[in-house]
C-alpha atoms as a PDB file:
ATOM      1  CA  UNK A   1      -4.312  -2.471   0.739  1.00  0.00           C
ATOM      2  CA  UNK A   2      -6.260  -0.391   3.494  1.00  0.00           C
ATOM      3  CA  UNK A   3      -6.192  -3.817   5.268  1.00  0.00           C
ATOM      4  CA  UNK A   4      -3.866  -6.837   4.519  1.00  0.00           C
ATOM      5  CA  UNK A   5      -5.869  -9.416   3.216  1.00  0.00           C
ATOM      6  CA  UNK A   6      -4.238 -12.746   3.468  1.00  0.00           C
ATOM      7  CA  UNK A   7      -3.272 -13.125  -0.767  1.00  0.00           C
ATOM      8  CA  UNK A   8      -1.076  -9.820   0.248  1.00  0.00           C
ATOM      9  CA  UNK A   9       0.844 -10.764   2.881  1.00  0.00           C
ATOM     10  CA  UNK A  10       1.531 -13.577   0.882  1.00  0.00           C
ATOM     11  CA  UNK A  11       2.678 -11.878  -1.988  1.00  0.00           C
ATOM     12  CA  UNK A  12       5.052  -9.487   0.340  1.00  0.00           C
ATOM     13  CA  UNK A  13       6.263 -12.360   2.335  1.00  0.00           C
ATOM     14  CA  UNK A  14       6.895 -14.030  -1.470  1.00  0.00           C
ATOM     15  CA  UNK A  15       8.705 -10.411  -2.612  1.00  0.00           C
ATOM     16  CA  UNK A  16      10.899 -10.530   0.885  1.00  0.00           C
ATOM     17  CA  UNK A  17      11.985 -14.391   0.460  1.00  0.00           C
ATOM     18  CA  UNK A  18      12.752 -13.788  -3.473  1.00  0.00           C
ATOM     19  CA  UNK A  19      15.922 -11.531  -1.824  1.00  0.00           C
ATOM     20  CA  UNK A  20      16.772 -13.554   1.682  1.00  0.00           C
ATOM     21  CA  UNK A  21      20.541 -14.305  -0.026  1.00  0.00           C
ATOM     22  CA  UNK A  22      20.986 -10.741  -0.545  1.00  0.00           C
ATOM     23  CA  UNK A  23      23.576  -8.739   1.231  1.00  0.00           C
ATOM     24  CA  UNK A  24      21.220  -5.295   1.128  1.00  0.00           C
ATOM     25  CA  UNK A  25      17.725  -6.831   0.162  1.00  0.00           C
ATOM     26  CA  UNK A  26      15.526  -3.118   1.032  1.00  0.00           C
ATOM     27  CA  UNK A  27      15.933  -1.614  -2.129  1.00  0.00           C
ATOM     28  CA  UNK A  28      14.743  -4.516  -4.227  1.00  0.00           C
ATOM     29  CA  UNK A  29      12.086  -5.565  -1.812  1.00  0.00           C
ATOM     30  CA  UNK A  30      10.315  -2.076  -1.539  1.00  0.00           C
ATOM     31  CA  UNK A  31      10.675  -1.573  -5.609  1.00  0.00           C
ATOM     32  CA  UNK A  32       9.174  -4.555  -5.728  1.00  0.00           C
ATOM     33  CA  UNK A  33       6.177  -3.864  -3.314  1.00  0.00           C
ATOM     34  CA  UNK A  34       6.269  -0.442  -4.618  1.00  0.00           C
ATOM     35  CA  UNK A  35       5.485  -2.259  -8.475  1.00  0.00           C
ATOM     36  CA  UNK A  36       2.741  -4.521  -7.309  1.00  0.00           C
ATOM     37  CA  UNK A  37       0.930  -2.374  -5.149  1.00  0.00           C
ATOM     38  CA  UNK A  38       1.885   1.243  -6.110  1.00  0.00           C
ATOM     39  CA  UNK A  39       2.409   2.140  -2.555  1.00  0.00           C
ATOM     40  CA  UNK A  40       3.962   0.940   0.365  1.00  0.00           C
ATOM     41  CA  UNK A  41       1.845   2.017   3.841  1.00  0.00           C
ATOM     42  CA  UNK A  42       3.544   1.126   7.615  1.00  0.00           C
ATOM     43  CA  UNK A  43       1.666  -2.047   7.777  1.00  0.00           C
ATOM     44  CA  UNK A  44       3.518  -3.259   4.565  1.00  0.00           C
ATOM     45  CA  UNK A  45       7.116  -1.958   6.157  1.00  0.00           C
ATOM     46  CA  UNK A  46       6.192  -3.538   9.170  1.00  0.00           C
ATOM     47  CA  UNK A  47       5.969  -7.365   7.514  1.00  0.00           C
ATOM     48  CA  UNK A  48       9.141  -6.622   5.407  1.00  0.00           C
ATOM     49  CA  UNK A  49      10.795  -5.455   8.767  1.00  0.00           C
ATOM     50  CA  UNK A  50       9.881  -8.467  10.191  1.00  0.00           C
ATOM     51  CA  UNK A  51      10.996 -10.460   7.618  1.00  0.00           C
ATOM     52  CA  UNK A  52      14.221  -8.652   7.144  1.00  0.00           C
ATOM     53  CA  UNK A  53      15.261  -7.852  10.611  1.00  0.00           C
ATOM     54  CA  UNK A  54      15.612  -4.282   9.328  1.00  0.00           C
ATOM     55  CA  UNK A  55      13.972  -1.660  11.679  1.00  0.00           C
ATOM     56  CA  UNK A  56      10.717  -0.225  10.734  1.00  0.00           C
ATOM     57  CA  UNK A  57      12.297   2.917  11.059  1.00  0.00           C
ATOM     58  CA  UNK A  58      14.839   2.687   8.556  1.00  0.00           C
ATOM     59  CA  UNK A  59      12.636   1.034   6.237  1.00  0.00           C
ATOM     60  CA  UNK A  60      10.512   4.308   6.713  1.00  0.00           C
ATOM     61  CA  UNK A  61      13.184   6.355   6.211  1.00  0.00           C
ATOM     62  CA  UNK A  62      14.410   4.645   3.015  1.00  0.00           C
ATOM     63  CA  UNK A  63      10.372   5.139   1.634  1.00  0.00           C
ATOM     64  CA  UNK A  64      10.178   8.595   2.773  1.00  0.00           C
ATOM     65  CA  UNK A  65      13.403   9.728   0.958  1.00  0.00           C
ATOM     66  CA  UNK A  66      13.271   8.233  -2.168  1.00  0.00           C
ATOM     67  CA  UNK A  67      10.820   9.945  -4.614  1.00  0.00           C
ATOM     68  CA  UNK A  68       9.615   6.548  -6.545  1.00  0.00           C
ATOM     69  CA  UNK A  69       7.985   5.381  -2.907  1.00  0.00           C
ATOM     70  CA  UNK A  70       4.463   6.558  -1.610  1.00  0.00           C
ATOM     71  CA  UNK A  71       3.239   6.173   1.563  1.00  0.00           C
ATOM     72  CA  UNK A  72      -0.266   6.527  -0.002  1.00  0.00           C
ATOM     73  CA  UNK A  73      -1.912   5.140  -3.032  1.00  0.00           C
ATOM     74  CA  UNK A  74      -1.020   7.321  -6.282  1.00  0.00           C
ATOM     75  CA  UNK A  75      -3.699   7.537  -8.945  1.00  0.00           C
ATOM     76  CA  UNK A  76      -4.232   5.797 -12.450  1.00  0.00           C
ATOM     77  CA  UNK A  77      -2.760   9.207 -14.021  1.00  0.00           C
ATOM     78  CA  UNK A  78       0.694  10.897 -12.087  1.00  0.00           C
ATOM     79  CA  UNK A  79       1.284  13.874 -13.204  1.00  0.00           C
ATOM     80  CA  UNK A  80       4.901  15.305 -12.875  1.00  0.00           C
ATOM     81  CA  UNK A  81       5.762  18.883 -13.392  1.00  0.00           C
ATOM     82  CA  UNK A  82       9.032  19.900 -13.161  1.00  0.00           C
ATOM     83  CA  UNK A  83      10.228  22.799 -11.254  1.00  0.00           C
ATOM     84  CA  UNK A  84      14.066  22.266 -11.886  1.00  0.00           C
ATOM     85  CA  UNK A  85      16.008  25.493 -12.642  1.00  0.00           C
ATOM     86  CA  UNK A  86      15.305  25.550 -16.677  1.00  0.00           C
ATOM     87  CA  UNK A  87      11.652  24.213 -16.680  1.00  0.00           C
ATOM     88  CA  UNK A  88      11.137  26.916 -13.689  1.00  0.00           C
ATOM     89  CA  UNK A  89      12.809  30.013 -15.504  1.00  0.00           C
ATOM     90  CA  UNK A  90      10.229  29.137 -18.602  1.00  0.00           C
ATOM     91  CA  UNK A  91       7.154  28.803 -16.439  1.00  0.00           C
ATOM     92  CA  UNK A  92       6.927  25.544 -14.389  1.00  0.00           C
ATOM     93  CA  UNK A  93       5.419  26.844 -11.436  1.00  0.00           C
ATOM     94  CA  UNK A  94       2.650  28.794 -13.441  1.00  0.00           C
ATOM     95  CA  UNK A  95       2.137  24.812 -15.412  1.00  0.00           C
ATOM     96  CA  UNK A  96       1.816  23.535 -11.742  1.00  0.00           C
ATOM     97  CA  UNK A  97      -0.297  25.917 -10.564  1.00  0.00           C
ATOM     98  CA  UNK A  98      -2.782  25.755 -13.249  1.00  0.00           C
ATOM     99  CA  UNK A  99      -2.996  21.614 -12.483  1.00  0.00           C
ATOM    100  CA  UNK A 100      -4.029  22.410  -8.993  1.00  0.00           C
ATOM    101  CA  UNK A 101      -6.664  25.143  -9.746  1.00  0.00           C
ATOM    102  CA  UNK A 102      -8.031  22.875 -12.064  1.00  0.00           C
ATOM    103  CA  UNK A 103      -7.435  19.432 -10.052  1.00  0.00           C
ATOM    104  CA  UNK A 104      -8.375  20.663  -6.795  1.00  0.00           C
ATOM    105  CA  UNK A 105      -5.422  18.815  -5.109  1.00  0.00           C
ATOM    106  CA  UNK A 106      -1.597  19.678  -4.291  1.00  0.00           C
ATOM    107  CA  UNK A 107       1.495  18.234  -4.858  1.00  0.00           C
ATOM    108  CA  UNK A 108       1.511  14.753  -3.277  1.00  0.00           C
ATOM    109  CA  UNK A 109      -2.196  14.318  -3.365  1.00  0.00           C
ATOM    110  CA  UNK A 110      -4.352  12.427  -5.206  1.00  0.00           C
ATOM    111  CA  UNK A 111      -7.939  13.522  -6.795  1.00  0.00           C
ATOM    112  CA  UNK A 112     -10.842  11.634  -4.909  1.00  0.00           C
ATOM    113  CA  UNK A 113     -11.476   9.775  -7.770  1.00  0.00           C
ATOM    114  CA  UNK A 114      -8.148   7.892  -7.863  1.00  0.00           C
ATOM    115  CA  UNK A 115      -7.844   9.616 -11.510  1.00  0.00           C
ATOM    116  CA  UNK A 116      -4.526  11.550 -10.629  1.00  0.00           C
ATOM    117  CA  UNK A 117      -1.717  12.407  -8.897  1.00  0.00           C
ATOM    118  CA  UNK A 118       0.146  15.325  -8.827  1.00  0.00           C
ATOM    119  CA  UNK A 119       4.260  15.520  -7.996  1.00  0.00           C
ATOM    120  CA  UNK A 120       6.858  18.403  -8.650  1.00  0.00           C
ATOM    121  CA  UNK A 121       9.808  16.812  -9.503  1.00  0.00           C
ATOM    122  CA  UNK A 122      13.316  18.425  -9.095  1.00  0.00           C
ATOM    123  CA  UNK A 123      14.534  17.819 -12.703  1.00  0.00           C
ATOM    124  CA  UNK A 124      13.230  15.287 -15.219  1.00  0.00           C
ATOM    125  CA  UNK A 125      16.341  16.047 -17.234  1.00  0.00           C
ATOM    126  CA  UNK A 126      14.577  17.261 -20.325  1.00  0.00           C
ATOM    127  CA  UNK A 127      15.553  21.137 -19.803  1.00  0.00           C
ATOM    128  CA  UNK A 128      15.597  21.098 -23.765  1.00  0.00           C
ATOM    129  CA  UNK A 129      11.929  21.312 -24.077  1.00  0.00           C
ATOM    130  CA  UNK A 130      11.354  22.958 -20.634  1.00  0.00           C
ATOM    131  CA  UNK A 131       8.693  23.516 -18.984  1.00  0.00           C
ATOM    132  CA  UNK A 132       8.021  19.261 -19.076  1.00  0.00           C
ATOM    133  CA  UNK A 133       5.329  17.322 -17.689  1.00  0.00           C
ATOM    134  CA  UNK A 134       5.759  13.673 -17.350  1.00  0.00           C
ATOM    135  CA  UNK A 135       2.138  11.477 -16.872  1.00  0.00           C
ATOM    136  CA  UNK A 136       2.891   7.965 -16.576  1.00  0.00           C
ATOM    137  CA  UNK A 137       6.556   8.165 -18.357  1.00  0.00           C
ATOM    138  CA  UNK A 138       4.954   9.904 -21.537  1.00  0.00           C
ATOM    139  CA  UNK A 139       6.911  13.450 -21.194  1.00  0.00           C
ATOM    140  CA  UNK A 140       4.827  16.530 -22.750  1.00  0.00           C
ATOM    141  CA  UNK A 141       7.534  19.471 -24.058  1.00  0.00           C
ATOM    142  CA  UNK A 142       7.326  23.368 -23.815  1.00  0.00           C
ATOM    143  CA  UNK A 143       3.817  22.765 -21.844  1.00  0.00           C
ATOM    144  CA  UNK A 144       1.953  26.421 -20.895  1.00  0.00           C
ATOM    145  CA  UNK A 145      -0.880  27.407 -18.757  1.00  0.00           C
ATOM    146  CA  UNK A 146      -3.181  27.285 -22.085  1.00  0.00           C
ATOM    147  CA  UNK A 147      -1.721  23.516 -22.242  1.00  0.00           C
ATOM    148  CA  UNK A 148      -3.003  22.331 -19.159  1.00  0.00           C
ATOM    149  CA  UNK A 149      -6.984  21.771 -19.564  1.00  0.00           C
ATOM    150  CA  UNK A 150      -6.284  20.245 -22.682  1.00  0.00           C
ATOM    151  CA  UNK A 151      -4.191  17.376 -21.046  1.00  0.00           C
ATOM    152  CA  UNK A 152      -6.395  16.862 -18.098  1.00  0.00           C
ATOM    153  CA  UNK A 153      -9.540  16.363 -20.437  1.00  0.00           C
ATOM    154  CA  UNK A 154      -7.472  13.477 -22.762  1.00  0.00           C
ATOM    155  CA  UNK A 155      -6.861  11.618 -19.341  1.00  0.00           C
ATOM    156  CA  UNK A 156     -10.280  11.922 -18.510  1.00  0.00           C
ATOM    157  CA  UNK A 157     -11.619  11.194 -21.834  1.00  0.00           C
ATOM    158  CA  UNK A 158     -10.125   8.146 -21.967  1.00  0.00           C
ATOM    159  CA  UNK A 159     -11.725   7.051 -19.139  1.00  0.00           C
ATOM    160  CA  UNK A 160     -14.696   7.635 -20.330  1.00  0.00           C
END
């Protein structure tokens, strides 16, 4: 969505009008947005601001705090390791570290092939089977540094 093209603004201005008799529309509209486009850049809050009469800069703020919103385009694969207490006593940050060595990219970046994403996530709630990964919902259990390369090469195998 680098720039608008006219189908888009449609489709937000659709989104937007889909909540006009809500009371507190944002939420819905930027899930929404967030769902059809995976990513919701200041362009995008500035249409919905428009259409909303909410400021840009609250709109900003609601996309910067919540976790599920991106500023930026996330890849096809989003990788989330969790560093909550449990997963981080068993080795979380050592699983985290070992995707960016091997990914080239930090948390909140994306490889320049659009392939992945990587987050750290607070808690995924699965401290059971910690240290979890989550890529694209499907959560991987008790995952170790010697785990890693093994999971980045199915994602890119299937691409193949």
């Amino acid at each position: 969505m680098a720039k608008l093209q006219e189908a888009a603004v449609r489709q937000i201005l659709e989104i937007c009008d889909r909540y006009r008799e809500e009371k507190t529309p944002l939420m819905m509209i930027l899930s929404d947005i967030q769902n059809e486009y995976g990513y919701i850049p200041l362009e995008v809050q500035e249409i919905v601001s428009q259409q909303t009469g909410i400021s840009v800069a609250e709109i900003y703020g609601v996309v910067t705090f919540y976790s599920f919103f991106s500023l930026t385009p996330k890849g096809k694969n989003v990788i989330g390791c969790c560093l909550g207490t449990a997963c981080y006593v068993k080795g979380a940050q050592q699983v985290i570290d070992k995707f960016q060595e091997i990914l080239q990219i930090k948390p909140g970046e994306t490889t320049a092939d659009g392939l992945f994403t990587l987050d750290a996530l607070r808690c995924i709630g699965a401290c059971g089977i910690a240290p979890a990964v989550s890529i694209n919902g499907t959560v991987y259990p008790k995952v170790s540094v010697g785990d890693v390369p093994g999971i980045i090469e199915k994602y890119r195998a299937e691409e193949a």
